[in-house]
C-alpha atoms as a PDB file:
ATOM      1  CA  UNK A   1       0.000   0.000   0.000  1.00  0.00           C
ATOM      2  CA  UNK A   2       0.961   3.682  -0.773  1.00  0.00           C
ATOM      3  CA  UNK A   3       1.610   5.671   2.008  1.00  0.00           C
ATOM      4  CA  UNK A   4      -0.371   8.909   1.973  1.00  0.00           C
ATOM      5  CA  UNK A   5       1.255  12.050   1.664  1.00  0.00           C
ATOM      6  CA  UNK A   6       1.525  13.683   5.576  1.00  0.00           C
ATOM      7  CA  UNK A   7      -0.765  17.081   5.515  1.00  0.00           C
ATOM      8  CA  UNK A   8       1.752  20.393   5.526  1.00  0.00           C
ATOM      9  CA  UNK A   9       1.214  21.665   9.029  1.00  0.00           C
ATOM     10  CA  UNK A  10      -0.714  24.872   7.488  1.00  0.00           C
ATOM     11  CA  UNK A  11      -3.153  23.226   6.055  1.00  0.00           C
ATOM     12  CA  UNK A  12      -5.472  22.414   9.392  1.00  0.00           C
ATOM     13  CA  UNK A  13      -5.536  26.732   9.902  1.00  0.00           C
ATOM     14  CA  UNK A  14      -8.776  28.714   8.505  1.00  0.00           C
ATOM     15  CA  UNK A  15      -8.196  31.447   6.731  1.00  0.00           C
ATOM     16  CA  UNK A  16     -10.479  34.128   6.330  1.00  0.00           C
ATOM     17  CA  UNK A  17     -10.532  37.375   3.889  1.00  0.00           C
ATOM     18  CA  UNK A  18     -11.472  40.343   5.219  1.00  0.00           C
ATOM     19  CA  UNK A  19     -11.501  42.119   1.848  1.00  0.00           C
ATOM     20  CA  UNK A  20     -10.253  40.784  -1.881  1.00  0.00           C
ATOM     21  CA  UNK A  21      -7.939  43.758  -1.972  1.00  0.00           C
ATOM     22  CA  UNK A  22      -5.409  42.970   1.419  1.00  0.00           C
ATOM     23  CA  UNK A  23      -6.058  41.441   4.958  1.00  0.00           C
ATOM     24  CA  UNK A  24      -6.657  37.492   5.627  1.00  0.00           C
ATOM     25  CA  UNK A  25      -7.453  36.251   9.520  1.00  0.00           C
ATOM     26  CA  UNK A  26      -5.754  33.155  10.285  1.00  0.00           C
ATOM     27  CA  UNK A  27      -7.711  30.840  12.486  1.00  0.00           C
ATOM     28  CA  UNK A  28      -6.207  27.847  14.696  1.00  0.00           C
ATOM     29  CA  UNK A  29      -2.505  28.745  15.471  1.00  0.00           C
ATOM     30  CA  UNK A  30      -1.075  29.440  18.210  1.00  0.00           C
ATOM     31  CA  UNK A  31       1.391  32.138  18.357  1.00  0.00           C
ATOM     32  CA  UNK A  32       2.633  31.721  22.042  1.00  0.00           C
ATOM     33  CA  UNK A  33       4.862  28.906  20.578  1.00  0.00           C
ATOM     34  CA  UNK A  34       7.370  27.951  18.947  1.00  0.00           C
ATOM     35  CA  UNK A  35       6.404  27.798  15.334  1.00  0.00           C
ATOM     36  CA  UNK A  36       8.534  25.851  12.692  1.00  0.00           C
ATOM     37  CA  UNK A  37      10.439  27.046  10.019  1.00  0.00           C
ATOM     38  CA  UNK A  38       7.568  25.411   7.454  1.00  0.00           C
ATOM     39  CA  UNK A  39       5.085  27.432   9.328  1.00  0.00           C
ATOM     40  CA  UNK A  40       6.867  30.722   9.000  1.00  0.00           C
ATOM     41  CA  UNK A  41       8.078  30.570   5.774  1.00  0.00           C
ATOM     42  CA  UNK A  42       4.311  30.015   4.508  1.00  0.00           C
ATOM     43  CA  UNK A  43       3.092  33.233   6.939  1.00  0.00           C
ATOM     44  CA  UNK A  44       6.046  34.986   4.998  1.00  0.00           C
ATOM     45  CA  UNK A  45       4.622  34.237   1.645  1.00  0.00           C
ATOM     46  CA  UNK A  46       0.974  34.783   3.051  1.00  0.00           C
ATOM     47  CA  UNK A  47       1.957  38.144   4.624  1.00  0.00           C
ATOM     48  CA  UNK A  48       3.877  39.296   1.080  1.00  0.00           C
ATOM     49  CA  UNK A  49       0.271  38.158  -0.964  1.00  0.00           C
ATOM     50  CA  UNK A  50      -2.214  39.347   1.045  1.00  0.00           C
ATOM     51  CA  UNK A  51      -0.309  42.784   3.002  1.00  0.00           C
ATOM     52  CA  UNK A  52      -1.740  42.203   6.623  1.00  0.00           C
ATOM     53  CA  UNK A  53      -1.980  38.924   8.660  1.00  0.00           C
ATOM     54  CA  UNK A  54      -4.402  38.906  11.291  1.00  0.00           C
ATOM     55  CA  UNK A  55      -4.751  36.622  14.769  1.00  0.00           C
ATOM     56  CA  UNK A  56      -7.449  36.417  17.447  1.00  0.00           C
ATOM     57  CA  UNK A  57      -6.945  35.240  21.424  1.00  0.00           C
ATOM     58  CA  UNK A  58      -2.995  35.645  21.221  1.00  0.00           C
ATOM     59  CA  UNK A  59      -2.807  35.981  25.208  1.00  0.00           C
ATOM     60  CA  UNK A  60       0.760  36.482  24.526  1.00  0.00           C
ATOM     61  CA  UNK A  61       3.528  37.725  26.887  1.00  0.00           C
ATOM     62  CA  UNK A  62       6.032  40.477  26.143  1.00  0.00           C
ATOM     63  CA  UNK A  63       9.077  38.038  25.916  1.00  0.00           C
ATOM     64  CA  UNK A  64       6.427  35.956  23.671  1.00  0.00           C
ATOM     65  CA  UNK A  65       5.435  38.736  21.516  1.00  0.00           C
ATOM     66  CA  UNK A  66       8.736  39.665  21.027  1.00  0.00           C
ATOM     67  CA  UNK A  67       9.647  36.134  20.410  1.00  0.00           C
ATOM     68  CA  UNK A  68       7.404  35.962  17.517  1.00  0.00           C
ATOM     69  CA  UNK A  69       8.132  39.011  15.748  1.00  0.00           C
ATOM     70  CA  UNK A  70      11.928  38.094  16.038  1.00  0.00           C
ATOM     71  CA  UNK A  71      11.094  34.994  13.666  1.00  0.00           C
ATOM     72  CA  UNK A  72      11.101  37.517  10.882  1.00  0.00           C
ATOM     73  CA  UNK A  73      13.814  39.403  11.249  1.00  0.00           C
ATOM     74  CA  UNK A  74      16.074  42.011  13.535  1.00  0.00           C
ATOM     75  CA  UNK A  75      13.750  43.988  15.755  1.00  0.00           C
ATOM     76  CA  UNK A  76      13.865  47.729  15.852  1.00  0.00           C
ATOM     77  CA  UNK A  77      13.824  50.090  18.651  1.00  0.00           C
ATOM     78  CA  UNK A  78      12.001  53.348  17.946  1.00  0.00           C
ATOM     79  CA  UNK A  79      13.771  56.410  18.688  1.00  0.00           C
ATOM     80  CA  UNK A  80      10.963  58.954  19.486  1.00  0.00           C
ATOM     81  CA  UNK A  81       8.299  56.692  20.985  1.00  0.00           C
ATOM     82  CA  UNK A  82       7.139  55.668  24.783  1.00  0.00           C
ATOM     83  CA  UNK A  83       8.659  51.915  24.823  1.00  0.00           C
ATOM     84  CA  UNK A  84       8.647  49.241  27.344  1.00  0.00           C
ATOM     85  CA  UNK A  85      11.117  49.959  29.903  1.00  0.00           C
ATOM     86  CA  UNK A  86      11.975  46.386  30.511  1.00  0.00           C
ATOM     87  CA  UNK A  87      11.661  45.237  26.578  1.00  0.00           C
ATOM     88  CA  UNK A  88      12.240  48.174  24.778  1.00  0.00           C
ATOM     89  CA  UNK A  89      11.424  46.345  21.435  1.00  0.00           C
ATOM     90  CA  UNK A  90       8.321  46.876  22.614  1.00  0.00           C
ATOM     91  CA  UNK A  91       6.063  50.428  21.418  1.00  0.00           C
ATOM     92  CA  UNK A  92       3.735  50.673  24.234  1.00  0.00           C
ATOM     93  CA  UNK A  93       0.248  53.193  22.484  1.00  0.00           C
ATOM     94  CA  UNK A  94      -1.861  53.931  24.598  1.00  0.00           C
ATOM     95  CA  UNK A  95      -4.809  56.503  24.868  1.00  0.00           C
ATOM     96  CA  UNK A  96      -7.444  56.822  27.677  1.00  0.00           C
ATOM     97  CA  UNK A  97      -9.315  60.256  28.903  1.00  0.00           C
ATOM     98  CA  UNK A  98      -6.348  61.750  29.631  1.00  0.00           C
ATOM     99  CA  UNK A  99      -4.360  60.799  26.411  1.00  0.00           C
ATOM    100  CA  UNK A 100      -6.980  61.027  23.831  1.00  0.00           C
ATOM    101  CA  UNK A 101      -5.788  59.784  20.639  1.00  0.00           C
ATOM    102  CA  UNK A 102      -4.759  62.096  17.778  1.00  0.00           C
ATOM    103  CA  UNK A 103      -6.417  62.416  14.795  1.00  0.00           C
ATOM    104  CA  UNK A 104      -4.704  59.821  12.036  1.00  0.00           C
ATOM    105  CA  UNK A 105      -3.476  59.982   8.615  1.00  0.00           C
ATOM    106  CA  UNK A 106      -2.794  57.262   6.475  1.00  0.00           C
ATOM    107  CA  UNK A 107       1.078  56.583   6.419  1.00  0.00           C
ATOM    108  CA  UNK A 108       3.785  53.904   6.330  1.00  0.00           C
ATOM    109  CA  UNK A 109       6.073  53.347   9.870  1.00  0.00           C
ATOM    110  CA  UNK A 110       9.495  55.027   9.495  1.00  0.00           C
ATOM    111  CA  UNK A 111       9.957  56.019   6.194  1.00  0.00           C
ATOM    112  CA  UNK A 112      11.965  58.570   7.491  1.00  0.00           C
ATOM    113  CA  UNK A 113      14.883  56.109   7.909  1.00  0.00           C
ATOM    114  CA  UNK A 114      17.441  54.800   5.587  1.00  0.00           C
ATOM    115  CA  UNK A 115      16.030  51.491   5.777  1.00  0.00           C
ATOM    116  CA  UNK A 116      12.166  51.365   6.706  1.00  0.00           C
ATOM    117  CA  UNK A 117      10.665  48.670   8.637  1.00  0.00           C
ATOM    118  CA  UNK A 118      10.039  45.407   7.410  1.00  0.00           C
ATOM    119  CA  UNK A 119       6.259  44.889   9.238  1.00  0.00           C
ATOM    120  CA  UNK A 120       5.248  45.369  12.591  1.00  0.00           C
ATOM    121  CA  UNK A 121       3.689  42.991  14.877  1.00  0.00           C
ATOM    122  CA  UNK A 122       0.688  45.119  16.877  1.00  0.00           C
ATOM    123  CA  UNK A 123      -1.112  43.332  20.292  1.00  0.00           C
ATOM    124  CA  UNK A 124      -4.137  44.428  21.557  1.00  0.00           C
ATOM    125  CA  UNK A 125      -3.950  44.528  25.553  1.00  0.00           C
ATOM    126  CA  UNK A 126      -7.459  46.760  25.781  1.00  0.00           C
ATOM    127  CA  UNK A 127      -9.843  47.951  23.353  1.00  0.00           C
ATOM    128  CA  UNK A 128     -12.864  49.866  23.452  1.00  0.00           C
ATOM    129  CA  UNK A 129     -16.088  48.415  23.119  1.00  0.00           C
ATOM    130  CA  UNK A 130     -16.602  50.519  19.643  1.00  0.00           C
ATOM    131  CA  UNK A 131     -14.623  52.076  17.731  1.00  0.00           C
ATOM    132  CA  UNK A 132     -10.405  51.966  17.526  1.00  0.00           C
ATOM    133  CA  UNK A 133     -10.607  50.002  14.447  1.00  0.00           C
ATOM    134  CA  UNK A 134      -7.520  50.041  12.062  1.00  0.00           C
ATOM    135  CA  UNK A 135      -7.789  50.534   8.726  1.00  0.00           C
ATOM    136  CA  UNK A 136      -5.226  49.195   5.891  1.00  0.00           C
ATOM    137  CA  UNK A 137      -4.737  50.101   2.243  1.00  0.00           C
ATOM    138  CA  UNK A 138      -2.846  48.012  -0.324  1.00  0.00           C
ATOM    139  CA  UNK A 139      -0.362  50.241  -1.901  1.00  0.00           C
ATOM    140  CA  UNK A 140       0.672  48.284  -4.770  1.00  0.00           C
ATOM    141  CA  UNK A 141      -3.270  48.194  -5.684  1.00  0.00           C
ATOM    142  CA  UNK A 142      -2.627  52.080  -5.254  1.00  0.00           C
ATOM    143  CA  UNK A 143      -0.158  52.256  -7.631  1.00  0.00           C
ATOM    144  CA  UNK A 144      -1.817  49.695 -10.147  1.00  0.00           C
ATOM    145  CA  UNK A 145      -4.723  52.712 -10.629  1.00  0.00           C
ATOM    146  CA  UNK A 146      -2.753  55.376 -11.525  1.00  0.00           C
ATOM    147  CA  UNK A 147      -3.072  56.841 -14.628  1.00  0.00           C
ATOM    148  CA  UNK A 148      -0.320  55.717 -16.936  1.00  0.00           C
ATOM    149  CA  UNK A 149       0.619  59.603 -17.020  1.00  0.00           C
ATOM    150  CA  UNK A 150       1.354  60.124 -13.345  1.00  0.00           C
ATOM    151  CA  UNK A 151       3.245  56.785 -13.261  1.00  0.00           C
ATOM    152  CA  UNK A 152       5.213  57.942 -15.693  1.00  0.00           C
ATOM    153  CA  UNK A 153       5.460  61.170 -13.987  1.00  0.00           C
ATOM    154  CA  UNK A 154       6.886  59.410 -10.477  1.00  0.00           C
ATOM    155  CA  UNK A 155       8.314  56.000 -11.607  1.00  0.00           C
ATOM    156  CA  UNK A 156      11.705  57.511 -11.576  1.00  0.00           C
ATOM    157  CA  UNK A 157      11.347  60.011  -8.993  1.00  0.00           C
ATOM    158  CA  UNK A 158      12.635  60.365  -5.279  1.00  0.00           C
ATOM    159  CA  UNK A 159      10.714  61.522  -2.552  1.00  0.00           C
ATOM    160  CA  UNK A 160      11.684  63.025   0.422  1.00  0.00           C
ATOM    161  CA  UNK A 161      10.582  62.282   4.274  1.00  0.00           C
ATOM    162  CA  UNK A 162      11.601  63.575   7.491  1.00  0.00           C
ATOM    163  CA  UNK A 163      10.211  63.032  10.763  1.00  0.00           C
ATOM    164  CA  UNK A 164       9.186  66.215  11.338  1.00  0.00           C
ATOM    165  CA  UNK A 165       6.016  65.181  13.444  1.00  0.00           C
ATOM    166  CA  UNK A 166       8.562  63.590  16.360  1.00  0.00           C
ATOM    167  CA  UNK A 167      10.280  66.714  16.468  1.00  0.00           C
ATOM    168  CA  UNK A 168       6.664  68.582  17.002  1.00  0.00           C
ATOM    169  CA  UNK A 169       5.836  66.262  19.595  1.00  0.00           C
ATOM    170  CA  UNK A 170       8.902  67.173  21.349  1.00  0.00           C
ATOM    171  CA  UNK A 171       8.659  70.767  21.110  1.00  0.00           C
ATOM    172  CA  UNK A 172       5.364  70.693  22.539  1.00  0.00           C
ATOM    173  CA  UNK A 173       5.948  68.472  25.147  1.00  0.00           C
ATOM    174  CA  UNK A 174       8.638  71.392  26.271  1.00  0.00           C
ATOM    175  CA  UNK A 175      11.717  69.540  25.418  1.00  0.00           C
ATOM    176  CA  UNK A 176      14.868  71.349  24.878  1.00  0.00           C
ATOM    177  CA  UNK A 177      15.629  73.172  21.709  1.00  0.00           C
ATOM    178  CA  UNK A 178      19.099  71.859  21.833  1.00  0.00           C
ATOM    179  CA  UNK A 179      17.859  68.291  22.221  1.00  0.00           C
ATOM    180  CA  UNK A 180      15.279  68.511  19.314  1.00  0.00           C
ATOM    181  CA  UNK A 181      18.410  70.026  17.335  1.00  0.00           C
ATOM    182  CA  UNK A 182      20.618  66.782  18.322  1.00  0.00           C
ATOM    183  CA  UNK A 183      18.273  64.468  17.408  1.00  0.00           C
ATOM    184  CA  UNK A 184      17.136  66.217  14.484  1.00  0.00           C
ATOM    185  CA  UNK A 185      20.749  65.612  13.091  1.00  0.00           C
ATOM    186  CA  UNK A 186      20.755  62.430  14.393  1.00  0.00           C
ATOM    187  CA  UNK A 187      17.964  61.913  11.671  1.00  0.00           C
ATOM    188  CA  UNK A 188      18.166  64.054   8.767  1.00  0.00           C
ATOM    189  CA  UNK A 189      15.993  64.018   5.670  1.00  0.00           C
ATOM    190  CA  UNK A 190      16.220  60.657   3.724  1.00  0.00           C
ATOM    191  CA  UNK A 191      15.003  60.177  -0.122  1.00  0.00           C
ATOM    192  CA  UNK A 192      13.127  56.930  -1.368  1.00  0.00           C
ATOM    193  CA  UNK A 193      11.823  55.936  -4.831  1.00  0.00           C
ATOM    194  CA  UNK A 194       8.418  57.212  -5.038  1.00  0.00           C
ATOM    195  CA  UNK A 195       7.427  53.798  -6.345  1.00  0.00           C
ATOM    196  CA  UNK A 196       8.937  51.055  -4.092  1.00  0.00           C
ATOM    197  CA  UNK A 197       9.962  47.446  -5.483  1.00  0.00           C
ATOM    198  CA  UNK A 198       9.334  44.998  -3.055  1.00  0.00           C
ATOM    199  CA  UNK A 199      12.203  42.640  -2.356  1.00  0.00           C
ATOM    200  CA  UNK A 200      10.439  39.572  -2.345  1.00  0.00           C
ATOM    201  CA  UNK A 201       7.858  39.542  -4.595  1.00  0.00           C
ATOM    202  CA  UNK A 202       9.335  42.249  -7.161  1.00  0.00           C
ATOM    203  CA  UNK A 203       5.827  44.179  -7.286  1.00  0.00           C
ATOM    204  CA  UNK A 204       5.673  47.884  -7.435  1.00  0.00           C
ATOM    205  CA  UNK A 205       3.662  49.704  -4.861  1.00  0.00           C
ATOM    206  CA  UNK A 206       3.164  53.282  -4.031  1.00  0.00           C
ATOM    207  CA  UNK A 207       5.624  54.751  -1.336  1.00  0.00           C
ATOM    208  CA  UNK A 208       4.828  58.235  -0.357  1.00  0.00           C
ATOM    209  CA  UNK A 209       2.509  59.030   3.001  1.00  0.00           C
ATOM    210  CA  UNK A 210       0.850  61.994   3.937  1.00  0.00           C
ATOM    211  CA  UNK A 211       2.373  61.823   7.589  1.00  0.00           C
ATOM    212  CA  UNK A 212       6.246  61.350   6.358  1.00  0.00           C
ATOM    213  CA  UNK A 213       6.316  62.509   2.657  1.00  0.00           C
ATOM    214  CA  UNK A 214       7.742  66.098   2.288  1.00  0.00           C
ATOM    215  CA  UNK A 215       8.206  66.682  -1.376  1.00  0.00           C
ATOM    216  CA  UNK A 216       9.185  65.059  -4.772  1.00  0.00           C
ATOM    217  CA  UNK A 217      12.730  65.794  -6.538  1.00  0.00           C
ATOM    218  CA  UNK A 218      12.754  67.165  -9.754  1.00  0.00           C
ATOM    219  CA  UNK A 219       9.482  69.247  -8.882  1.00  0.00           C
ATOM    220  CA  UNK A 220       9.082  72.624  -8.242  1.00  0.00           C
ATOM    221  CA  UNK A 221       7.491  72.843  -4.365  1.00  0.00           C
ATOM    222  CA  UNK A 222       3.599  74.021  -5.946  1.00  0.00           C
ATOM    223  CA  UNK A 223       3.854  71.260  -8.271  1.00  0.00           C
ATOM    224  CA  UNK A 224       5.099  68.799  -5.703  1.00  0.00           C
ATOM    225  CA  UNK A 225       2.781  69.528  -3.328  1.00  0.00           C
ATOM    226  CA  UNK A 226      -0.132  69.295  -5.917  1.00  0.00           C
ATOM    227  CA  UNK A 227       1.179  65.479  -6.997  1.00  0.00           C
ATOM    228  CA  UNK A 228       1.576  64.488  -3.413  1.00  0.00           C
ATOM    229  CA  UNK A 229      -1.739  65.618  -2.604  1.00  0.00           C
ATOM    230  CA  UNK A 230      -3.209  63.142  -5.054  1.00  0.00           C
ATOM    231  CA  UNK A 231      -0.885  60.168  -4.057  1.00  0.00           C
ATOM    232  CA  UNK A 232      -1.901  60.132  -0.526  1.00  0.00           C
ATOM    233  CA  UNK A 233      -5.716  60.284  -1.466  1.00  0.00           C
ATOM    234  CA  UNK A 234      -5.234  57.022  -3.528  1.00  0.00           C
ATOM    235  CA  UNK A 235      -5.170  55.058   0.086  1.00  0.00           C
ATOM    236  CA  UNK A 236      -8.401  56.499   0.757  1.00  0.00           C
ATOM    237  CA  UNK A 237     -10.064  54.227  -2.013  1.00  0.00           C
ATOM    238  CA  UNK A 238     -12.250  51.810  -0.358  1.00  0.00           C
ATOM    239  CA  UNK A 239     -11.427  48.962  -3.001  1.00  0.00           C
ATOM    240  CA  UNK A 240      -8.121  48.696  -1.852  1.00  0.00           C
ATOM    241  CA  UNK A 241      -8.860  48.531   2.010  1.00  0.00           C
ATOM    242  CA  UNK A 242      -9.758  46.278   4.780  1.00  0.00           C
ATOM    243  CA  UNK A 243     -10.888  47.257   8.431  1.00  0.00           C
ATOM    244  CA  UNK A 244     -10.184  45.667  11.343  1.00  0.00           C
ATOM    245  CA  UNK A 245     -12.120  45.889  14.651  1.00  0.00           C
ATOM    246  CA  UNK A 246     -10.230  44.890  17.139  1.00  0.00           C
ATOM    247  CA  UNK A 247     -11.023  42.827  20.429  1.00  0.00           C
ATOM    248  CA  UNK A 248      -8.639  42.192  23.261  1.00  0.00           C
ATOM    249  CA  UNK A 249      -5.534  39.691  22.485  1.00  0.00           C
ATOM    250  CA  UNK A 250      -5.801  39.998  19.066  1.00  0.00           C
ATOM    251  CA  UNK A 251      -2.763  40.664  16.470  1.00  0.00           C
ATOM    252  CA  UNK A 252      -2.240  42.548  13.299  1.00  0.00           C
ATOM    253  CA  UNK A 253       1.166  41.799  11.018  1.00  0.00           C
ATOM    254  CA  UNK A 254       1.096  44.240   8.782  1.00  0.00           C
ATOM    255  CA  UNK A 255       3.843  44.527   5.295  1.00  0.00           C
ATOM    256  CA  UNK A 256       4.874  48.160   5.546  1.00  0.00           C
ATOM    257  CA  UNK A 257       6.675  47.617   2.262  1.00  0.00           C
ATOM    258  CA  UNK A 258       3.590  47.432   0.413  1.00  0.00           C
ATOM    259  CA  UNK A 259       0.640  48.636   3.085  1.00  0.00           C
ATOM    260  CA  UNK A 260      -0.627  51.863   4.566  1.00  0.00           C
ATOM    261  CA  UNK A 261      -2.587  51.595   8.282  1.00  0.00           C
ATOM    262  CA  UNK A 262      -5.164  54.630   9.399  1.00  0.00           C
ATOM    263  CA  UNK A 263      -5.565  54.190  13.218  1.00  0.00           C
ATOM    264  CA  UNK A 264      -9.486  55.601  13.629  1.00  0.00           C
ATOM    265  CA  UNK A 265      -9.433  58.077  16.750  1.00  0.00           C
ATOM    266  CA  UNK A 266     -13.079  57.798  17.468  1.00  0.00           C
ATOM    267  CA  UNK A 267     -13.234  56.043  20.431  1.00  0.00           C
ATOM    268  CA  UNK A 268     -11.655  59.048  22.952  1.00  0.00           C
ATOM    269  CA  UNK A 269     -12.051  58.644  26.629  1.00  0.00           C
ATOM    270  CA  UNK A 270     -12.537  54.625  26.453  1.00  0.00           C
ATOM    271  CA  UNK A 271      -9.045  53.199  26.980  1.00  0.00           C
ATOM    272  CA  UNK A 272      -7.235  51.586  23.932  1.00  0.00           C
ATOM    273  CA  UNK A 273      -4.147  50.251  25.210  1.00  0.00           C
ATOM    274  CA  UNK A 274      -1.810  48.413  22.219  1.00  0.00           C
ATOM    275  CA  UNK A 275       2.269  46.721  21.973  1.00  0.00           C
ATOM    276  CA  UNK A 276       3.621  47.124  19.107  1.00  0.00           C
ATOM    277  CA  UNK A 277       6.482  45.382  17.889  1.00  0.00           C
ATOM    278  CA  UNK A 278       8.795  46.182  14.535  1.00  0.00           C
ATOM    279  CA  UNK A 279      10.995  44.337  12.359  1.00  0.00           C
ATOM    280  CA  UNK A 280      14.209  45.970  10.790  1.00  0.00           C
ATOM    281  CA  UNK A 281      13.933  46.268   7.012  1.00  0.00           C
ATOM    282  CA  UNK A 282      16.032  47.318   3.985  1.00  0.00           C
ATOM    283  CA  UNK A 283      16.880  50.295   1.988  1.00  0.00           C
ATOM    284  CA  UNK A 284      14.026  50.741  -0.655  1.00  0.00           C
ATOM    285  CA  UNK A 285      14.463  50.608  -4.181  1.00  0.00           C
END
């Protein structure tokens, strides 16, 4: 008799779409272990398809969390953000009545390094009963439905980013001008391709963000301004989206190669308390 072929270790998970443009739930794994190299080589592939990966009851501890993410890559400590004193891989966000949340806009993490983040690995420790949702855009669809004139227009083009918004934050939280100049020059201005190739599936996608974008090369600053105004309304199409409404323990993995997030502030004074973890990534091209 033949033996049968074993089932791949995938194959007993249920997957569910959220939209036919990006986002798939995955149903029946357990991230607090130890996955196998099968297992996250196929959520690699899965992730690159599909742009965000999403989990339900993930109890999962810090070292666990960060355990996970780590499977993917080097993990990145954020510069300007309130981390985790004893795991400072870990982005702690978190709004109640006194910390409302701030009004979003749709963006990509970090594009104001050299080398952007690979994904980010986001835990949900409380949520509000309504509202808090997270909404993601897929930015290679973005790119895809552009006119064949404005792709021409960009597919050689740089664009600028800062992270001018930090240094904001700073000011008004009465920090030092001497500190906010230090760390300015710690992080000056970087330039990416306006349309980004991603490494592993060689698709092109969109890569300018109304938070981080500052201007376009090889424009003058009206018509710059003007072009960028358009890009970053293309993640505002609702055929390229998914929305996910969070409930406590669950996780969102989310491609920031090829994916914009909008983080809906319309839940102010419930509490919405999040981790966030990041994966290093590589210089765009």
């Amino acid at each position: 008799m033949q033996a049968q072929p074993s089932e791949a270790p995938w194959e007993s998970f249920k997957l569910h779409h959220l939209s036919p443009a990006i986002g798939t739930e995955i149903h029946g794994i357990n991230l607090s272990r130890f996955l196998s190299t099968e297992i996250i080589n196929w959520l690699t592939a899965l992730l690159v398809e599909r742009k965000v990966l999403f989990f339900r009851d993930q109890a999962l501890t810090a070292e666990q969390h960060i355990a996970f993410a780590a499977r993917f890559g080097e993990l990145e400590i954020h510069p300007f953000t309130k981390n985790n004193v004893q795991h400072p891989e870990i982005i702690q966000l978190n709004n109640d009545q006194q910390h409302p949340p701030k009004i979003n806009k749709w963006h990509s993490d970090v594009t104001w390094r050299k080398e952007p983040s690979l994904g980010s690995i986001l835990l949900a420790r409380e949520v509000p009963e309504v509202g808090g949702d997270t909404l993601f855009a897929n930015m290679e669809l973005a790119y895809e439905k552009l006119e064949n004139s404005t792709k021409n227009k960009i597919k050689a083009s740089l664009a600028c980013h800062d992270n001018q918004v930090f240094l904001d934050n700073m000011r008004a939280s009465g920090i030092d001008e001497e500190t906010i100049s230090a760390t300015a020059s710690s992080y000056p201005p970087v330039k990416h391709p306006a349309v980004r190739t991603h490494p592993v599936s060689g698709r092109k996608a969109l890569y300018v963000n109304q938070i981080f974008t500052r201007s376009i090369d090889c424009l003058d600053p009206d018509q710059s301004k003007k072009l960028l105004r358009a890009l970053f309304l293309t993640a505002s199409n609702p055929d390229i989206q998914c929305r996910f409404h969070w409930r406590k323990n669950s996780v969102a993995f989310w491609d920031n190669r090829a994916a914009q997030h909008y983080a809906a502030a319309d839940y102010w004074p419930a509490i919405r308390k999040m981790d966030r973890v990041t994966i290093q990534g590589d210089a765009p091209y």
